[in-house]
N, C-alpha and C. Protein backbone atom coordinates (compact mmCIF):
# COMPACT_ATOMS: atom_id res chain seq x y z
N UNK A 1 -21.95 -157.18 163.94
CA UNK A 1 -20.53 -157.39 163.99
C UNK A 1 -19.96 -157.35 162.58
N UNK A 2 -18.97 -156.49 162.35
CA UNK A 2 -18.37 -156.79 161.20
C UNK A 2 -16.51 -156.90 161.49
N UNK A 3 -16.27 -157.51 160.71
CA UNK A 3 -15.05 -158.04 160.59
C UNK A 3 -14.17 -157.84 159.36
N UNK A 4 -13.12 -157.40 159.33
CA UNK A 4 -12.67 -157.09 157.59
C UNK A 4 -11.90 -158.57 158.14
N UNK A 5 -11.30 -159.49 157.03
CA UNK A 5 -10.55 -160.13 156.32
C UNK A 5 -9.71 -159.75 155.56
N UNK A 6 -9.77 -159.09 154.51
CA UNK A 6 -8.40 -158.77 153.79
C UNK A 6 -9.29 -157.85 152.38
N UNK A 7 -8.13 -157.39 152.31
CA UNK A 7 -8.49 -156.33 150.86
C UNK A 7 -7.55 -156.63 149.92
N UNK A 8 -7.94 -156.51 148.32
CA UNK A 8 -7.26 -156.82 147.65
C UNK A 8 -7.86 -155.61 146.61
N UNK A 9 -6.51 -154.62 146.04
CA UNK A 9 -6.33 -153.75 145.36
C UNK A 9 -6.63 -154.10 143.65
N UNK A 10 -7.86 -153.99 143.37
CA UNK A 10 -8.57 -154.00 141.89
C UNK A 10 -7.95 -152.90 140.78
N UNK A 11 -7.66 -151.45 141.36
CA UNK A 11 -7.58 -150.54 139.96
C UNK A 11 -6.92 -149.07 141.59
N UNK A 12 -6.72 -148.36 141.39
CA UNK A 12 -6.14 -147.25 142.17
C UNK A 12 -6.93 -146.56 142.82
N UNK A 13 -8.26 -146.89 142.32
CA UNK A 13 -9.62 -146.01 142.85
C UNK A 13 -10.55 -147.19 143.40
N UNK A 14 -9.99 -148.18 143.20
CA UNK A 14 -11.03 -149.57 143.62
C UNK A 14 -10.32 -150.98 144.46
N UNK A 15 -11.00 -151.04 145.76
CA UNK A 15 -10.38 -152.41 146.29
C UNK A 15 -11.77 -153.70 146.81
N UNK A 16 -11.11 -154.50 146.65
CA UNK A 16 -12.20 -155.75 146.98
C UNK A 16 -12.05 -155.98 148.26
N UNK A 17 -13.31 -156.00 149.44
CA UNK A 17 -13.19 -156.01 150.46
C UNK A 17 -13.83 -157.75 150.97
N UNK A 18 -13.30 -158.24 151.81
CA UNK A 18 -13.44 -159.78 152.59
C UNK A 18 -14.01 -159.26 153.56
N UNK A 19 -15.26 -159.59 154.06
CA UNK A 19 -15.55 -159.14 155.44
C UNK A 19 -16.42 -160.32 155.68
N UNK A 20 -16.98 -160.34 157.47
CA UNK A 20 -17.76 -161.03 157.89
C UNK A 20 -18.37 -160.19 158.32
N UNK A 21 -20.09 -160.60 158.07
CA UNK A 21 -21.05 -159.14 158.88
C UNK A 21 -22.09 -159.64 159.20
N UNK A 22 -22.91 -158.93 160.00
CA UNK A 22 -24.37 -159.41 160.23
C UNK A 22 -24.99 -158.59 158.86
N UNK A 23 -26.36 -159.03 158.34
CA UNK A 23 -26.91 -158.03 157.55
C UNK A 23 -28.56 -159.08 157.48
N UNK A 24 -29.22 -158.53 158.00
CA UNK A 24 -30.52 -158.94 158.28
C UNK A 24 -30.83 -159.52 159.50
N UNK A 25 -29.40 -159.80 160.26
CA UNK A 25 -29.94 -160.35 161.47
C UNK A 25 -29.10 -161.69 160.87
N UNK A 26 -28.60 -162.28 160.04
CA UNK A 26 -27.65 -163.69 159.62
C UNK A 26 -26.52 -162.84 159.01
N UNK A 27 -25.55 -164.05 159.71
CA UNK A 27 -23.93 -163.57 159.65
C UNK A 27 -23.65 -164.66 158.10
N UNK A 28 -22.85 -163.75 157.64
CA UNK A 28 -22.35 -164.28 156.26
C UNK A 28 -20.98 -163.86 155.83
N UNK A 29 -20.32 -164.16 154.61
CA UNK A 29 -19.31 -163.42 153.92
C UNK A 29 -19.37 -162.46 152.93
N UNK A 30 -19.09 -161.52 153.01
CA UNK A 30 -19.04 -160.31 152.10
C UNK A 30 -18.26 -160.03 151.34
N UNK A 31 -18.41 -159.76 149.61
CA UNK A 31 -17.37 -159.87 149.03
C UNK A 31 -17.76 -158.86 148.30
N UNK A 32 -17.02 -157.64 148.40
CA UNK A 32 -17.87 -156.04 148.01
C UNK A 32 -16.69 -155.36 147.18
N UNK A 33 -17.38 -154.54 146.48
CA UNK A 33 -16.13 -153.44 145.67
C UNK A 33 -16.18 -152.02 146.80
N UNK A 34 -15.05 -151.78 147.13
CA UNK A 34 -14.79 -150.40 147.96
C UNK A 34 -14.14 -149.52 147.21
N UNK A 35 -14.96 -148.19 146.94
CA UNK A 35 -14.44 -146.81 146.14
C UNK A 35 -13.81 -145.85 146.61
N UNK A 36 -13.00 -145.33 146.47
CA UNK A 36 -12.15 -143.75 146.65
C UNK A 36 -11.68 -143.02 145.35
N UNK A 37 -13.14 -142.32 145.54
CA UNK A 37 -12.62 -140.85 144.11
C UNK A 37 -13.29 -139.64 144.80
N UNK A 38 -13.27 -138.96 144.04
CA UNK A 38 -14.00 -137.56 144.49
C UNK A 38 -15.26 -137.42 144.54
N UNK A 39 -15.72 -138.14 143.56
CA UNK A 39 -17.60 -138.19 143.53
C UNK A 39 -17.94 -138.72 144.22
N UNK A 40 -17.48 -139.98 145.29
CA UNK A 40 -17.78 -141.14 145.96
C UNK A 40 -16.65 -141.88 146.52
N UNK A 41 -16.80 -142.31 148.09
CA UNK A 41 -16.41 -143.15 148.39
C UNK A 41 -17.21 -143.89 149.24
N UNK A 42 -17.17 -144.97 149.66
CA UNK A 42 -17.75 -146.05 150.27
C UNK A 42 -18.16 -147.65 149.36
N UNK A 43 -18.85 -148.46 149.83
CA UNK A 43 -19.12 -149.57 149.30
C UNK A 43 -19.72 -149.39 147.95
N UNK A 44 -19.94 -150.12 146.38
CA UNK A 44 -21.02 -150.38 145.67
C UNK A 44 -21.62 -151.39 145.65
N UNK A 45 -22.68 -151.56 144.87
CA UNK A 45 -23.01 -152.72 144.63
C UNK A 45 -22.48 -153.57 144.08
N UNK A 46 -21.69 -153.52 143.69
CA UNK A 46 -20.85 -154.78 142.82
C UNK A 46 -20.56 -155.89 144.27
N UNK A 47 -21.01 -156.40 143.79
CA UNK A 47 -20.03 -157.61 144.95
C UNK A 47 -21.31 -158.86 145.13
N UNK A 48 -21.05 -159.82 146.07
CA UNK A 48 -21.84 -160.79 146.44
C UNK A 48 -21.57 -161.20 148.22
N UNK A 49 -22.62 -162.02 148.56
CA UNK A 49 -22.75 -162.10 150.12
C UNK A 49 -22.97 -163.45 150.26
N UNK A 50 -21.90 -164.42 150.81
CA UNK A 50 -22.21 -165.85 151.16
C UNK A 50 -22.54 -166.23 152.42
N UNK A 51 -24.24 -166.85 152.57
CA UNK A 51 -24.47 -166.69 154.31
C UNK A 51 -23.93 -168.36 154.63
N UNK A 52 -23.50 -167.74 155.98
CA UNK A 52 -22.56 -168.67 157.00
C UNK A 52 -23.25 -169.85 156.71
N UNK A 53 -24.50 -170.37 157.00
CA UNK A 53 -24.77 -171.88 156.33
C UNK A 53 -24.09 -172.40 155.04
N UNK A 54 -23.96 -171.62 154.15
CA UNK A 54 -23.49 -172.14 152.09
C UNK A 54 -22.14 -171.85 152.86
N UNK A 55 -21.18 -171.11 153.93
CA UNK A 55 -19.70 -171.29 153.85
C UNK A 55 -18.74 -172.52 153.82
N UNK A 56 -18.95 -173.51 153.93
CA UNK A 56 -18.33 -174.58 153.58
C UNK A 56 -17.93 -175.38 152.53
N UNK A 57 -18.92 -174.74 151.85
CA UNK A 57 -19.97 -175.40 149.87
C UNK A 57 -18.88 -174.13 149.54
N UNK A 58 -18.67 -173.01 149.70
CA UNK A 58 -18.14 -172.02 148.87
C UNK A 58 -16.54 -172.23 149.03
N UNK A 59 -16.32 -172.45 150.78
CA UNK A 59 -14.62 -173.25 150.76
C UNK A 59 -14.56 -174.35 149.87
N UNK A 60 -15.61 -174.81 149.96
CA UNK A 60 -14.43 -176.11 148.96
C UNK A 60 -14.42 -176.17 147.50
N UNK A 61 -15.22 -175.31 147.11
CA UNK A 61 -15.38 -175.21 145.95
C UNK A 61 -13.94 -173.96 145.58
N UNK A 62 -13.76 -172.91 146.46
CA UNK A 62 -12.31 -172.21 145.80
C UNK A 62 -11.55 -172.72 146.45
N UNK A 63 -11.33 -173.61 147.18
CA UNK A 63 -10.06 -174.71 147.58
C UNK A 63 -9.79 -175.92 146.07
N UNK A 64 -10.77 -176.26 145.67
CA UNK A 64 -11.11 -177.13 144.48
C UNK A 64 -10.30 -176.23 143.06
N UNK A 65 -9.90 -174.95 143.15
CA UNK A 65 -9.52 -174.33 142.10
C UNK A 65 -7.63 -174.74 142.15
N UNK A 66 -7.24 -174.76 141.30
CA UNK A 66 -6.04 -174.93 140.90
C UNK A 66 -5.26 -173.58 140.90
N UNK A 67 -4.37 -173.70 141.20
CA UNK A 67 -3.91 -172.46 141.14
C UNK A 67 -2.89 -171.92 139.38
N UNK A 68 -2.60 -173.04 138.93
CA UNK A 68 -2.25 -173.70 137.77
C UNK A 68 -3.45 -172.82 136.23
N UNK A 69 -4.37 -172.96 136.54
CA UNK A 69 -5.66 -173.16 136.15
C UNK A 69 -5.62 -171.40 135.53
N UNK A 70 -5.01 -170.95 136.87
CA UNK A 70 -5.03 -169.60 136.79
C UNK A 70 -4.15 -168.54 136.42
N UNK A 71 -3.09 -169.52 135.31
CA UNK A 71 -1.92 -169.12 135.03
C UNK A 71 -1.93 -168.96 133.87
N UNK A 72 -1.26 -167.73 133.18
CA UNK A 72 -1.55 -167.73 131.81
C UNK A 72 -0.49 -167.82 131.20
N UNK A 73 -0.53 -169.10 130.00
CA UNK A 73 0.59 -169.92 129.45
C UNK A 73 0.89 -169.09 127.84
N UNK A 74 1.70 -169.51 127.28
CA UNK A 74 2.27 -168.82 126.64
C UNK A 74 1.58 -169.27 125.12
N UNK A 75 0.91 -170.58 125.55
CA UNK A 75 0.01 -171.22 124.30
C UNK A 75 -1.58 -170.58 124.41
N UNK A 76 -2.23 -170.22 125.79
CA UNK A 76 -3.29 -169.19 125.67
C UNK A 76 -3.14 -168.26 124.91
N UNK A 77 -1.49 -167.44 125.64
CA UNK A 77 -1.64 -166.23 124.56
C UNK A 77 -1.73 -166.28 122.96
N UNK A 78 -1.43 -167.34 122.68
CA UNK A 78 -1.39 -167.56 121.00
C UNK A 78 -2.23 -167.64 120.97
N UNK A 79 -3.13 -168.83 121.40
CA UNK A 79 -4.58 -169.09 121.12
C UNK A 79 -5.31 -168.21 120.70
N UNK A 80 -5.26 -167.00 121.59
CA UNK A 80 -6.12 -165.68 121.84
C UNK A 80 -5.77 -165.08 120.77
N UNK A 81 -4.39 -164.78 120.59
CA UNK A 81 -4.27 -163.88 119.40
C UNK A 81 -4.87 -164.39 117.96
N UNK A 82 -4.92 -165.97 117.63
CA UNK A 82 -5.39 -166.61 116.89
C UNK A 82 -6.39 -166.52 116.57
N UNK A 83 -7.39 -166.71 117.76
CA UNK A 83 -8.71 -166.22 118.05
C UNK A 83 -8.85 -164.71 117.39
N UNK A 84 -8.21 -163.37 117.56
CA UNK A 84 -8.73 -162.13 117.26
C UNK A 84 -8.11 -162.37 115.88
N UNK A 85 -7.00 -163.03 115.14
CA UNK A 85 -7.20 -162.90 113.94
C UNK A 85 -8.44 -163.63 113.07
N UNK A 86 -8.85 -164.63 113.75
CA UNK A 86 -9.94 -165.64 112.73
C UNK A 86 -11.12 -164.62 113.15
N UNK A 87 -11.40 -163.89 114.27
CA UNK A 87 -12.15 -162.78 113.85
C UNK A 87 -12.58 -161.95 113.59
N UNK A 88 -11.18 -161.28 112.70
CA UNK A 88 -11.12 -159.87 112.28
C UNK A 88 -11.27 -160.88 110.44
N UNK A 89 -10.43 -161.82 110.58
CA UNK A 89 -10.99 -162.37 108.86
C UNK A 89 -12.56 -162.49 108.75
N UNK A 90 -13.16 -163.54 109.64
CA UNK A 90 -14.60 -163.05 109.73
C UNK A 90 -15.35 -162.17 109.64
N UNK A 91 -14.79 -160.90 109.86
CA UNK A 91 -15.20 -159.08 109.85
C UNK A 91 -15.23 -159.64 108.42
N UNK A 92 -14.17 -159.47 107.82
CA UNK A 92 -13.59 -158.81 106.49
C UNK A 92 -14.52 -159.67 105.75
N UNK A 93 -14.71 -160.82 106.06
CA UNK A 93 -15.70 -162.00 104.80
C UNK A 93 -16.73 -161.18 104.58
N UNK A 94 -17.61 -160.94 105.93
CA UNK A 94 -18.79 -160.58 106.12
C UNK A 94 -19.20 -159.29 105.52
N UNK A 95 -17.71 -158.31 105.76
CA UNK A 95 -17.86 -156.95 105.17
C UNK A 95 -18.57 -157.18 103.26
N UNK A 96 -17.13 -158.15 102.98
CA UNK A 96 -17.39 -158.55 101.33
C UNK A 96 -18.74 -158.79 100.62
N UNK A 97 -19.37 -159.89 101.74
CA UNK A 97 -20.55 -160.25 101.02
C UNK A 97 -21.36 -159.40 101.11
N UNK A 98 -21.32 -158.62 102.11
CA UNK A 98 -22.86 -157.09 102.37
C UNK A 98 -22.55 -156.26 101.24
N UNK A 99 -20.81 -156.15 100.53
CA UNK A 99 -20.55 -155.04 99.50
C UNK A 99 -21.17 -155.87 98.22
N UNK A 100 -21.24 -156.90 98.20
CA UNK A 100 -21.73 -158.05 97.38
C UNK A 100 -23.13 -157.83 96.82
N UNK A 101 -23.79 -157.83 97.81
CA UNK A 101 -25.14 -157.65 98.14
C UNK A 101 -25.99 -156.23 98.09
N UNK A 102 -25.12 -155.66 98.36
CA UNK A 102 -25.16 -153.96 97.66
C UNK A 102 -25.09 -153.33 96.51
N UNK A 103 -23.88 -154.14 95.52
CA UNK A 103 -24.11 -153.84 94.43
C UNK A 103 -25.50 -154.60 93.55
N UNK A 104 -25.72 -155.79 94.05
CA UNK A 104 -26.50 -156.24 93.12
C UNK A 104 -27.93 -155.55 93.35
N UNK A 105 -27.92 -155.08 94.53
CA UNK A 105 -28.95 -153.93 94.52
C UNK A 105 -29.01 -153.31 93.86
N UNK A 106 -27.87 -152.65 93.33
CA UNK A 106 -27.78 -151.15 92.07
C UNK A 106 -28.57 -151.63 90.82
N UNK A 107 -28.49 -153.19 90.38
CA UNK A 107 -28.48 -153.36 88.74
C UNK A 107 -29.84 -153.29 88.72
């Protein structure tokens, strides 16, 4: 038996599929990447399979998520950008001391 649940659109060539299925003989949840291009379509491997015993442990654990949590604030984005400048200065230190270390090779 399989069952879709819902799809949710990843990229124009890629959707995430919700299903319920048998697959060994135990019914579980399926959480798969579905392809449409020219080289390929059908399921990949990307994805994961939660069997019907762990489904309760897996509801409450993404019921337990905030939806808040998943919002991106306007102080992340600084953060982040903060973040890629302290490590592009880090590049540049690191560059210095290897040119450092190079010349004193020459003498």
């Amino acid at each position: 038996m399989e069952k879709d649940i819902g799809r949710i659109q990843k990229n124009p060539e890629t959707e995430i599929v919700v299903r319920i299925d048998d697959f060994g003989g135990k019914r579980g949840l399926t959480i798969r990447e579905f392809v449409r291009s020219e080289r390929y379509t059908g399921f990949t491997k990307s994805g994961t399979r939660i069997p019907a015993e762990s489904f309760d442990e897996f509801k409450k654990i993404i019921d337990s998520i905030d939806p808040k949590d998943l919002e991106e604030t306007e102080n992340s984005e600084e953060k982040s950008a903060e973040e890629k400048s302290s490590n592009v200065e880090e590049t540049e230190s690191e560059s210095e001391e290897a040119t450092e270390v190079d010349e004193s090779d020459l003498i």
